[in-house]
N, C-alpha and C. Protein backbone atom coordinates (compact mmCIF):
# COMPACT_ATOMS: atom_id res chain seq x y z
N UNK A 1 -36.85 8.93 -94.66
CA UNK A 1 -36.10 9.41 -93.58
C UNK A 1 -36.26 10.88 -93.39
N UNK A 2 -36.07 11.00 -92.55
CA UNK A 2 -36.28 12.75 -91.84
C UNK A 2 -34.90 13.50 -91.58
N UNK A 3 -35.04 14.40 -91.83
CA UNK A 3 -33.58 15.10 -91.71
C UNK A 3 -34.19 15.93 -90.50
N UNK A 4 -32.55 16.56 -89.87
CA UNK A 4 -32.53 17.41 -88.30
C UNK A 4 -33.18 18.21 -88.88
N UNK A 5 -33.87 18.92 -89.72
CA UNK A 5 -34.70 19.77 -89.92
C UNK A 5 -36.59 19.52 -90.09
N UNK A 6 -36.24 18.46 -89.86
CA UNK A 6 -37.95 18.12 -90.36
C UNK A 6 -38.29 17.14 -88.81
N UNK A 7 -37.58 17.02 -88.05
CA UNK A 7 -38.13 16.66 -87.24
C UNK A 7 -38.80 17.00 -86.31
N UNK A 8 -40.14 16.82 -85.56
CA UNK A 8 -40.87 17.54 -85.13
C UNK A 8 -40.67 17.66 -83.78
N UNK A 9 -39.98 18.54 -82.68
CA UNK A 9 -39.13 19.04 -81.75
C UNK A 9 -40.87 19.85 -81.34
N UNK A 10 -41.98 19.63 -81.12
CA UNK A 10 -43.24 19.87 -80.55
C UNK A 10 -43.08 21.84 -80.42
N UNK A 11 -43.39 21.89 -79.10
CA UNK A 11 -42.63 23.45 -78.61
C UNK A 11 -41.09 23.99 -78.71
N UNK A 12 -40.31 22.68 -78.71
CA UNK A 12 -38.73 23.08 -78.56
C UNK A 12 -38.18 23.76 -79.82
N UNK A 13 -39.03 23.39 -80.82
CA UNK A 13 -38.70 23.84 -82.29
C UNK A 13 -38.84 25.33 -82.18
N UNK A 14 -37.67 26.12 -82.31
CA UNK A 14 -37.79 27.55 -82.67
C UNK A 14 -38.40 27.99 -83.63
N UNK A 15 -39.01 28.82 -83.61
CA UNK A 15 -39.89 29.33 -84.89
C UNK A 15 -39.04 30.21 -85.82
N UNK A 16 -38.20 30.80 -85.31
CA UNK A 16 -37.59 31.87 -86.11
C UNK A 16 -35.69 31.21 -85.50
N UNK A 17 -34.98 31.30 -86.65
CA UNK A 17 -33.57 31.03 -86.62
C UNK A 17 -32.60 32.36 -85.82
N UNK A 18 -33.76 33.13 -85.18
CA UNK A 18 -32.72 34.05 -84.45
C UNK A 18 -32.79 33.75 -83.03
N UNK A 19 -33.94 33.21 -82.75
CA UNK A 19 -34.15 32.54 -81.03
C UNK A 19 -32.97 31.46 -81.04
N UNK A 20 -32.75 30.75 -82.45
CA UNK A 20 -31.43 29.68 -81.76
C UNK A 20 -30.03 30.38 -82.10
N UNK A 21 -30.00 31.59 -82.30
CA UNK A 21 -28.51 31.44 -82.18
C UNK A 21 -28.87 32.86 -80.82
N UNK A 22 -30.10 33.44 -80.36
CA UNK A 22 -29.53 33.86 -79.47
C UNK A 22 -28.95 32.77 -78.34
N UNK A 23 -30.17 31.95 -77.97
CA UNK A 23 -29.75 30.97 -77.16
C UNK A 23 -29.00 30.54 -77.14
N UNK A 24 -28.08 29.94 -77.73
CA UNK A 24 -26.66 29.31 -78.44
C UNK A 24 -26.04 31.07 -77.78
N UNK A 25 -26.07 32.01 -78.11
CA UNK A 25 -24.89 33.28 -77.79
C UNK A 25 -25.03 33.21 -75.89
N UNK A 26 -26.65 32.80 -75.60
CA UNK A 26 -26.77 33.28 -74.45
C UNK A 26 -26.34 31.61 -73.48
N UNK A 27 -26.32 30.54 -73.78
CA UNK A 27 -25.60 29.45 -73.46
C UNK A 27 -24.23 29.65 -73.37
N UNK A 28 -23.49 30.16 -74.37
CA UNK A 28 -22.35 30.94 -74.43
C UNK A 28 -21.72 31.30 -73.38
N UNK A 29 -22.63 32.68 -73.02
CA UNK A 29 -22.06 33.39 -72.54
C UNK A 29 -22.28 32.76 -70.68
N UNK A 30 -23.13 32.17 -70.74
CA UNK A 30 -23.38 31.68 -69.44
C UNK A 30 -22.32 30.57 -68.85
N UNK A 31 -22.15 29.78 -69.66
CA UNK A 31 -20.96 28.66 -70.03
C UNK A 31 -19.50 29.74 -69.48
N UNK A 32 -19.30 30.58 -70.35
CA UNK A 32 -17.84 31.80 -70.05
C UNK A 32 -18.23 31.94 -68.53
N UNK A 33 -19.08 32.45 -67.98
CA UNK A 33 -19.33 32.94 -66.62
C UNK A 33 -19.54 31.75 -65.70
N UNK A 34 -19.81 30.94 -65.95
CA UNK A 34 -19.54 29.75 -64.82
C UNK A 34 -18.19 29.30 -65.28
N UNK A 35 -17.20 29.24 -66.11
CA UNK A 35 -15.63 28.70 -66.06
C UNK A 35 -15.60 29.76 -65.48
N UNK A 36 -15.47 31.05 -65.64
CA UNK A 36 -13.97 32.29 -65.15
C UNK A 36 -14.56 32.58 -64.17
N UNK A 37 -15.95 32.80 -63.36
CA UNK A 37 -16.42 33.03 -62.16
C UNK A 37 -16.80 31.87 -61.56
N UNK A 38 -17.79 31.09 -61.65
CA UNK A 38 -18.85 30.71 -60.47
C UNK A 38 -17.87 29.37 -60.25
N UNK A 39 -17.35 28.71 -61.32
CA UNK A 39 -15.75 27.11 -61.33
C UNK A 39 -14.56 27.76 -60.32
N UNK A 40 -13.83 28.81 -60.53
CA UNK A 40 -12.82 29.33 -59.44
C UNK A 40 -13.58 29.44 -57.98
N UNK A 41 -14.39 29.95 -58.23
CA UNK A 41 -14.69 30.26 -56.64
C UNK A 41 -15.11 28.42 -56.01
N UNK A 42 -16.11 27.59 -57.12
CA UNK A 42 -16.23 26.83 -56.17
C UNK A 42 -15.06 25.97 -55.91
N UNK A 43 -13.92 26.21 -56.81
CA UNK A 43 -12.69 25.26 -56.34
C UNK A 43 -11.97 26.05 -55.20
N UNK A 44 -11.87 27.78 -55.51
CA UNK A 44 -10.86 28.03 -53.64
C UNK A 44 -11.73 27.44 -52.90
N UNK A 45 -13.43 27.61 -52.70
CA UNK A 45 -13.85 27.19 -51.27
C UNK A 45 -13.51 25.41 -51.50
N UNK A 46 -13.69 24.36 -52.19
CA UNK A 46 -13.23 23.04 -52.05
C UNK A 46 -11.73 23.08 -51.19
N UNK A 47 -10.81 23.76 -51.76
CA UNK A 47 -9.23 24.07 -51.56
C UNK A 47 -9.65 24.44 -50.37
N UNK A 48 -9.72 25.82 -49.88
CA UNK A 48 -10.18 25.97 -48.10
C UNK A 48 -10.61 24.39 -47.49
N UNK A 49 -11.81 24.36 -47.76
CA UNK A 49 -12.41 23.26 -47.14
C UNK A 49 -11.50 21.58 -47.27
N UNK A 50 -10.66 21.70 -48.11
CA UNK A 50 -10.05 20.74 -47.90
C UNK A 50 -8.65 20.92 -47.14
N UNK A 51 -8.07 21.74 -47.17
CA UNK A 51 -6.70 22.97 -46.78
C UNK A 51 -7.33 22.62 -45.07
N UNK A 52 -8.62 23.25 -44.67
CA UNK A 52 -8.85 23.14 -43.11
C UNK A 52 -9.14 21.90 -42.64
N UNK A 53 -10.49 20.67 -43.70
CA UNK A 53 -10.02 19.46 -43.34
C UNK A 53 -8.74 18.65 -43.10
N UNK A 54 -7.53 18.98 -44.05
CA UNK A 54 -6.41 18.28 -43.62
C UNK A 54 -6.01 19.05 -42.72
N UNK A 55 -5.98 20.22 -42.35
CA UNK A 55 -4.82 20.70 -41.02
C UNK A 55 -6.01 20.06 -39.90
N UNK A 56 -7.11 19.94 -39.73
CA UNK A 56 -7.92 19.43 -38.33
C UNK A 56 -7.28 17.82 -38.44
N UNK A 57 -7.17 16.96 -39.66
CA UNK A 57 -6.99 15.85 -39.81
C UNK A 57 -4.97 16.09 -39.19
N UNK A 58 -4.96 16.52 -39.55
CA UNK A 58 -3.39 16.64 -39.42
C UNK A 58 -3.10 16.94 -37.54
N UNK A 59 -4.02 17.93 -37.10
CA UNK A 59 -4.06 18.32 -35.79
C UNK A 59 -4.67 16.97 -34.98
N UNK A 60 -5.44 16.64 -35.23
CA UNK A 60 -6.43 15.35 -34.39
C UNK A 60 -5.58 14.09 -35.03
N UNK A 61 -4.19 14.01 -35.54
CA UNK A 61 -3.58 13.24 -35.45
C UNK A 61 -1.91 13.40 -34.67
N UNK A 62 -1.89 14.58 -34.55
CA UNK A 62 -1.05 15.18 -33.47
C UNK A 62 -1.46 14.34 -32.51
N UNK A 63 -3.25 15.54 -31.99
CA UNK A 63 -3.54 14.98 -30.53
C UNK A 63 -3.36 13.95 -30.26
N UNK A 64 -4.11 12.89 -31.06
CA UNK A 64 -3.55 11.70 -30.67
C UNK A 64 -2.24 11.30 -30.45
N UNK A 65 -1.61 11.23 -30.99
CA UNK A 65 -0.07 11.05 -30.80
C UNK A 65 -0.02 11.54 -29.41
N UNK A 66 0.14 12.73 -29.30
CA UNK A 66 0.32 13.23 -28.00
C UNK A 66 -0.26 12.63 -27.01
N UNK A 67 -1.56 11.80 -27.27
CA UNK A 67 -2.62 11.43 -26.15
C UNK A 67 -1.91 10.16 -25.93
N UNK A 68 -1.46 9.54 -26.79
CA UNK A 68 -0.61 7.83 -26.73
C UNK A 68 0.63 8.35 -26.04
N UNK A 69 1.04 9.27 -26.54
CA UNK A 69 2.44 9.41 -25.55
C UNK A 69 2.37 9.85 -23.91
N UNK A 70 1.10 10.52 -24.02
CA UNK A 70 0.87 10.97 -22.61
C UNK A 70 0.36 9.71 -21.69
N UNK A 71 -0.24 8.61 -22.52
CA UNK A 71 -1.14 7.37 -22.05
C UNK A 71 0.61 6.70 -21.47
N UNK A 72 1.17 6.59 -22.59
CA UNK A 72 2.39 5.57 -22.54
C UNK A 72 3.07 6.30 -21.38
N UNK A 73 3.60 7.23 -20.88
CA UNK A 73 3.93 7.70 -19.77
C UNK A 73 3.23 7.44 -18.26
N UNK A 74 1.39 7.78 -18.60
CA UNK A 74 1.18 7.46 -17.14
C UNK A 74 1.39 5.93 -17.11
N UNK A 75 1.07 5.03 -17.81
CA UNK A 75 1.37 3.62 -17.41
C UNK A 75 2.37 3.70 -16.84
N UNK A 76 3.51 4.19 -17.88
CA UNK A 76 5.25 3.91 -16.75
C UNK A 76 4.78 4.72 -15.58
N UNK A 77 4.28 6.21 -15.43
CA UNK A 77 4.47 5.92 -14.01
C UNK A 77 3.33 5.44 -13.06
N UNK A 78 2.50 4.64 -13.57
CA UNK A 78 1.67 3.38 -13.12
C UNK A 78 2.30 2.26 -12.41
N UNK A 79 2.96 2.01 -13.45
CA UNK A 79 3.89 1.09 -13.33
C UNK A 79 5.16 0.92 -12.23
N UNK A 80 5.84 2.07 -12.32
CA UNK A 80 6.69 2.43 -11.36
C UNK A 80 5.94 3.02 -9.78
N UNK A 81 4.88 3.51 -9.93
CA UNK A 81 4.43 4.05 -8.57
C UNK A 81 3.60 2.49 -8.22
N UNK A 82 3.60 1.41 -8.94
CA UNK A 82 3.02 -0.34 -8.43
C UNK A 82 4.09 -0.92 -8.11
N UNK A 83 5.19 -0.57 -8.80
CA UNK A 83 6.63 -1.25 -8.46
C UNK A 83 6.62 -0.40 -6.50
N UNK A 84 6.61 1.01 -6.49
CA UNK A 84 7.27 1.08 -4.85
C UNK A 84 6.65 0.75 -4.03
N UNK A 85 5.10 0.58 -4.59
CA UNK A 85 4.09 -0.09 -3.35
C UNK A 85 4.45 -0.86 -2.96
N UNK A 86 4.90 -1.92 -3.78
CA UNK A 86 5.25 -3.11 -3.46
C UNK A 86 6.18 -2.88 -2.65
N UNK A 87 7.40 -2.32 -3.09
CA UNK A 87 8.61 -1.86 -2.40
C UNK A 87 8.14 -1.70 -0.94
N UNK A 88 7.28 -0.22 -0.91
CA UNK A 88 6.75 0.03 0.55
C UNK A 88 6.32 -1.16 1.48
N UNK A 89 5.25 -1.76 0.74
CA UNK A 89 4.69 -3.52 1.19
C UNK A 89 5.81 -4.12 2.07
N UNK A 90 6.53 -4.47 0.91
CA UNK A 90 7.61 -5.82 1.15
C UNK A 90 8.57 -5.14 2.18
N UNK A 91 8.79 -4.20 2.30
CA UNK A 91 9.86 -3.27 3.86
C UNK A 91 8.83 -3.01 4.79
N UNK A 92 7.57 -2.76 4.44
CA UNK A 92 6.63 -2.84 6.15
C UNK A 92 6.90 -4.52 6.70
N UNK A 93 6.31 -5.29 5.65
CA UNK A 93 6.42 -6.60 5.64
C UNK A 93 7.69 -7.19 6.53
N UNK A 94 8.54 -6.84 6.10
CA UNK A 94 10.33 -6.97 7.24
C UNK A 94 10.32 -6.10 8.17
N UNK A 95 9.72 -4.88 8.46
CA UNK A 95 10.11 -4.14 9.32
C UNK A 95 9.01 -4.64 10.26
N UNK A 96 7.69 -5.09 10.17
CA UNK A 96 6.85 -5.86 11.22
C UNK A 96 7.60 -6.96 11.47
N UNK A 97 8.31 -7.81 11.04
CA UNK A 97 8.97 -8.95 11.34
C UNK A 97 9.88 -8.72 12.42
N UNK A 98 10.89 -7.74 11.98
CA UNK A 98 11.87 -7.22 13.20
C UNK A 98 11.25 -7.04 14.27
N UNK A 99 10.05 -5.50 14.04
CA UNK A 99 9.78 -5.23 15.08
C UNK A 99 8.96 -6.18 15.76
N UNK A 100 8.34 -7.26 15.22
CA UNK A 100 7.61 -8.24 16.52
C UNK A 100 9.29 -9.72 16.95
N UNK A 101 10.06 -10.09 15.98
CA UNK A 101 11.58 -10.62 16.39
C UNK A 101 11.91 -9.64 17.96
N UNK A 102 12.14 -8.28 17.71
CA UNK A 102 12.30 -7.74 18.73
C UNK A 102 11.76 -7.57 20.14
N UNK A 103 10.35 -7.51 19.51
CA UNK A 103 9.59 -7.58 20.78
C UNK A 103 9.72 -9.14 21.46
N UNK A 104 9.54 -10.33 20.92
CA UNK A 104 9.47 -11.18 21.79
C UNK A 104 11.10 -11.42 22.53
N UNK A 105 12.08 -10.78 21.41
CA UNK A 105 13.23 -10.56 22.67
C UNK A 105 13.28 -9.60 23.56
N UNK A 106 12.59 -8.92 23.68
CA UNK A 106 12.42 -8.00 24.88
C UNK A 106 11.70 -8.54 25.62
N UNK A 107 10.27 -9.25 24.99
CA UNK A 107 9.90 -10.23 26.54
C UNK A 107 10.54 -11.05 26.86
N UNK A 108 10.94 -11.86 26.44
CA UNK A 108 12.29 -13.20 26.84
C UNK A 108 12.94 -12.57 27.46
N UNK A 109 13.30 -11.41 27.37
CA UNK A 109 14.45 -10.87 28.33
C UNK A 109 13.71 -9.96 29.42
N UNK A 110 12.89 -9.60 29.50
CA UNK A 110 11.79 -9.59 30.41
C UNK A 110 11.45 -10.26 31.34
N UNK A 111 11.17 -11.13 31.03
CA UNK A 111 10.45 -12.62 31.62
C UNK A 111 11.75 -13.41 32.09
N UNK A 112 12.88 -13.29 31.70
CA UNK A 112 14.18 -13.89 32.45
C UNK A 112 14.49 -12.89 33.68
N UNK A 113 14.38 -11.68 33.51
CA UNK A 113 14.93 -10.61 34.51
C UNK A 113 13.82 -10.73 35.78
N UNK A 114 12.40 -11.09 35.33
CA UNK A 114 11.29 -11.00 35.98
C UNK A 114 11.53 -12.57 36.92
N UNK A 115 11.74 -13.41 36.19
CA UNK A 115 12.10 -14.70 36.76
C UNK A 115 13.41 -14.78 37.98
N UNK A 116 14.65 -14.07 37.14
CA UNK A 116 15.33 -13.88 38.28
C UNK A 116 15.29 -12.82 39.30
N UNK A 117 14.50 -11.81 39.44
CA UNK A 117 14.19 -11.18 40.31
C UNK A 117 12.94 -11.99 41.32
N UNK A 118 12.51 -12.77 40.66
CA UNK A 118 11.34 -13.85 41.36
C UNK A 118 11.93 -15.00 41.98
N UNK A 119 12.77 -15.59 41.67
CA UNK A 119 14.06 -16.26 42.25
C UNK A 119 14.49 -15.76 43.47
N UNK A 120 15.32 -14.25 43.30
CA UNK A 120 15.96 -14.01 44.33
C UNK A 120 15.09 -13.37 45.70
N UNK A 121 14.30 -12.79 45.02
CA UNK A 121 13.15 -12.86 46.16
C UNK A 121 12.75 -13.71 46.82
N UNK A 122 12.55 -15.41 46.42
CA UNK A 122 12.00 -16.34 47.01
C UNK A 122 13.18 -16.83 48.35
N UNK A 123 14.50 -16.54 47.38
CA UNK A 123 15.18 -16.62 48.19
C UNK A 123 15.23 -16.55 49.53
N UNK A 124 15.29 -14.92 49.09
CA UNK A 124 15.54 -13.81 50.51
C UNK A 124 14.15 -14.29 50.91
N UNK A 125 13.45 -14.19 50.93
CA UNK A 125 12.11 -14.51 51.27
C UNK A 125 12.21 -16.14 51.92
N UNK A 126 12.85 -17.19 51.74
CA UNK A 126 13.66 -18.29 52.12
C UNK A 126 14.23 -18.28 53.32
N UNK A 127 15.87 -17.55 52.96
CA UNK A 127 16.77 -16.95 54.23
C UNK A 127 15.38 -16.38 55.66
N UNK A 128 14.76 -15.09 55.03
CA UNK A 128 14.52 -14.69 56.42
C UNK A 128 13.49 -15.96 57.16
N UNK A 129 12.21 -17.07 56.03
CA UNK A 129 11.72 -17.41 57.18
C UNK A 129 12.80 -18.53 57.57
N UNK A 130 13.49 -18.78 57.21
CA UNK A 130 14.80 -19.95 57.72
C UNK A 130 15.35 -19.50 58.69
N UNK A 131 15.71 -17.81 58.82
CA UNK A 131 15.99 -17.28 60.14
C UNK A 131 14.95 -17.18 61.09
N UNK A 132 13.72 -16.80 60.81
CA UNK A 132 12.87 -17.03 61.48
C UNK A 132 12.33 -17.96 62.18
N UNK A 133 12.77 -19.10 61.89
CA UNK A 133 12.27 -20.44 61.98
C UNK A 133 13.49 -20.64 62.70
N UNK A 134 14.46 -20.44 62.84
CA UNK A 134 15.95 -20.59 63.56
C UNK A 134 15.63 -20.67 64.72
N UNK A 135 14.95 -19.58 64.46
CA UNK A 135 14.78 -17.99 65.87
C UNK A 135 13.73 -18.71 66.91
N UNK A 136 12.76 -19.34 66.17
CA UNK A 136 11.33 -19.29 67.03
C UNK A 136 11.64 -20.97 67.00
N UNK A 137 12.34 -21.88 66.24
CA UNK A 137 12.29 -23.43 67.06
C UNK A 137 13.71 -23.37 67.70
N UNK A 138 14.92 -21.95 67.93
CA UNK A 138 15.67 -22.19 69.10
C UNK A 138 15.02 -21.81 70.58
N UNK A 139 13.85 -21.09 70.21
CA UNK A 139 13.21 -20.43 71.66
C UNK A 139 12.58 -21.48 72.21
N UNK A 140 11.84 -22.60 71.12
CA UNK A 140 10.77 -23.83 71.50
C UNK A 140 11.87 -24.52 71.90
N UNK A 141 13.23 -24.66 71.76
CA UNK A 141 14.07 -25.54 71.93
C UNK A 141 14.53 -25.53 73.11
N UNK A 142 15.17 -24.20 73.19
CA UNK A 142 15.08 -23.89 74.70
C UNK A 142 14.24 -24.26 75.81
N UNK A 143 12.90 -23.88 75.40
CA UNK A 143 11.74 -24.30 76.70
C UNK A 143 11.84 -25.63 76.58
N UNK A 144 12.01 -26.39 75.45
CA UNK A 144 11.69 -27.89 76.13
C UNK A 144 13.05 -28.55 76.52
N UNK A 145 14.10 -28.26 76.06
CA UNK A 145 15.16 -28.49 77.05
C UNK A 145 15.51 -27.99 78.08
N UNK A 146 14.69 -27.24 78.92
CA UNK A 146 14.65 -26.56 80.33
C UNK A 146 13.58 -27.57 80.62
N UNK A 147 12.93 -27.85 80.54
CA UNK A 147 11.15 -28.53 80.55
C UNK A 147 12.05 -30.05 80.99
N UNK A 148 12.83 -30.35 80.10
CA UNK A 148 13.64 -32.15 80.05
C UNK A 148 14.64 -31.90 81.25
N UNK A 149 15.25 -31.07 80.85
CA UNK A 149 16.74 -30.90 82.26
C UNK A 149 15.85 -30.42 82.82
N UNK A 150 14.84 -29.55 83.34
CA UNK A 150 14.64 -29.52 84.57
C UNK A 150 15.42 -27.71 84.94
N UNK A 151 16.43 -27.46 84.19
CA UNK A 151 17.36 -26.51 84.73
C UNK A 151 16.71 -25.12 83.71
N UNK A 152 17.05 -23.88 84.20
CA UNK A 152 16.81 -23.11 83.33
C UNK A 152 18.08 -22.66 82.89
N UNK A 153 18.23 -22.34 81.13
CA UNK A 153 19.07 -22.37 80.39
C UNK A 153 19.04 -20.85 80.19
N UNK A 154 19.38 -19.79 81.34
CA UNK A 154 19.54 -18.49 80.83
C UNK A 154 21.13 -18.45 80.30
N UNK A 155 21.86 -19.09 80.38
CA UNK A 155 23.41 -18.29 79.95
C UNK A 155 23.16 -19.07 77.99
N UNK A 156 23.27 -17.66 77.49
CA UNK A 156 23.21 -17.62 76.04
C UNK A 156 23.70 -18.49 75.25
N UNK A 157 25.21 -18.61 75.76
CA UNK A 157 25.76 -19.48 74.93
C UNK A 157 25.74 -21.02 75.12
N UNK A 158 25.62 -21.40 75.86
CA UNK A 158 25.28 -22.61 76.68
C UNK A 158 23.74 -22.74 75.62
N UNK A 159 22.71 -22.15 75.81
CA UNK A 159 21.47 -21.95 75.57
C UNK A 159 21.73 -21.89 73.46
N UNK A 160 22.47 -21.33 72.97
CA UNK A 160 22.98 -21.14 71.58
C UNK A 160 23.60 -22.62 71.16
N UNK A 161 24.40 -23.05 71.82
CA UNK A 161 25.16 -24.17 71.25
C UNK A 161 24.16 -25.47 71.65
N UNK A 162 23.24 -25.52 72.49
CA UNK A 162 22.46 -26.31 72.21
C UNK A 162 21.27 -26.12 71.22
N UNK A 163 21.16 -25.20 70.90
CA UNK A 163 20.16 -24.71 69.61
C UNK A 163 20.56 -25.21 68.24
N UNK A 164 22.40 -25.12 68.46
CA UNK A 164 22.66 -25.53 67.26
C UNK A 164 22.48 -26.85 66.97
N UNK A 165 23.08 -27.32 68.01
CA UNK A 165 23.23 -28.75 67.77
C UNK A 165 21.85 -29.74 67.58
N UNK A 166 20.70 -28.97 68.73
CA UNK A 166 19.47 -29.32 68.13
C UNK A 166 19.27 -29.54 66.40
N UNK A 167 19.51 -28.15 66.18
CA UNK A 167 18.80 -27.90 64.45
C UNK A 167 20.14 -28.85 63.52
N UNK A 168 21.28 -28.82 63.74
CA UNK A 168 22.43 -29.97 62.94
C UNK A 168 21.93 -31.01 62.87
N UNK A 169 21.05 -31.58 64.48
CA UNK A 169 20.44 -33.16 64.09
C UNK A 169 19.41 -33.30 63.40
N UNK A 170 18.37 -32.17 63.03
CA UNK A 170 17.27 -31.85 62.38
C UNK A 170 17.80 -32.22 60.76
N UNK A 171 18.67 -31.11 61.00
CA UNK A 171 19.37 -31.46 59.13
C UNK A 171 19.96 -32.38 59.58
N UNK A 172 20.58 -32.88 59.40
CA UNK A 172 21.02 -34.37 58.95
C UNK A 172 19.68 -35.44 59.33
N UNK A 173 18.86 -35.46 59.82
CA UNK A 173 17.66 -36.52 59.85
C UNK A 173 17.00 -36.57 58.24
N UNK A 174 16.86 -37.76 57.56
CA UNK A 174 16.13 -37.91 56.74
C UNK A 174 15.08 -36.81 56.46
N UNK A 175 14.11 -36.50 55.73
CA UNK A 175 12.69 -35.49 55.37
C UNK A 175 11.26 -36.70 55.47
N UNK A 176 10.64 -36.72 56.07
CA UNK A 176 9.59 -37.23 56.07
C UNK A 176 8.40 -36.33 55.42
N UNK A 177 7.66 -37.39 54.49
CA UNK A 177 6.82 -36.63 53.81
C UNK A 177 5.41 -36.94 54.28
């Protein structure tokens, strides 16, 4: 068997016992200077870098929040500005109803006023040729009852009361069609 001293370590084997304990002093001392220097520093920058990861993590979970609450608001007023459309809708919706309800009572009442003004016109329009017709078959009446008697019928009333009595037998005669 071989002892840690006889084993053959090629180049690694120090030749002289002062190269290993410098190395060993200078491992040392390198070891001291990465704990008390180069270990602190890389833990504040980890600490920073984790210190600013959680406040961005902490902030971009704000935003969000804020972004859901701002979301959850426009829906309600999504929601509520779909609710008055409707509202608006459904009152045009009745108020076209009225206003065409109304209108056809204004023509109905139109069209009755138009009717009875068309009525009373036909009327009067009636009366005068009925007077007219009075007028012009008491004059034919006249000539041919001067024409039959023979006599001329200038005295008016004489000439009137046979006009009437002409046109009385007219009305009361049946209508032949």
């Amino acid at each position: 068997m071989m002892t840690a001293f006889e084993l053959d370590l090629g180049p690694l084997l120090p030749e002289h016992l002062s190269e290993l304990v410098v190395g060993v002093v200078l491992l040392v001392i390198i070891w001291a200077v990465v704990v008390k220097v180069v270990a602190p520093r890389f833990e504040d920058t980890y600490e920073r870098r984790t210190a600013v990861t959680r406040g961005a993590i902490e902030e971009a979970e704000r935003q969000q929040a804020e972004a859901q609450a701002a979301l959850a608001r426009y829906n309600a007023q999504l929601a509520q500005a779909q609710d008055e459309a409707q509202a608006i809708r459904q009152q045009a919706r009745d108020e076209s109803v009225q206003i065409k309800q109304q209108a056809v009572e204004r023509a109905e009442a139109e069209a009755a006023r138009v009717a009875t003004a068309a009525r009373a016109q036909l009327e009067a329009e009636r009366g005068k040729a009925t007077t007219e017709l009075r007028g012009e078959i008491g004059g034919l009446a006249t000539v041919l009852a001067e024409r039959i008697l023979g006599e001329v019928l200038t005295d008016d009333q004489r000439a009137s009361r046979a006009v009437d009595r002409f046109l009385a037998d007219l009305d009361q005669q049946p209508a032949r069609v």
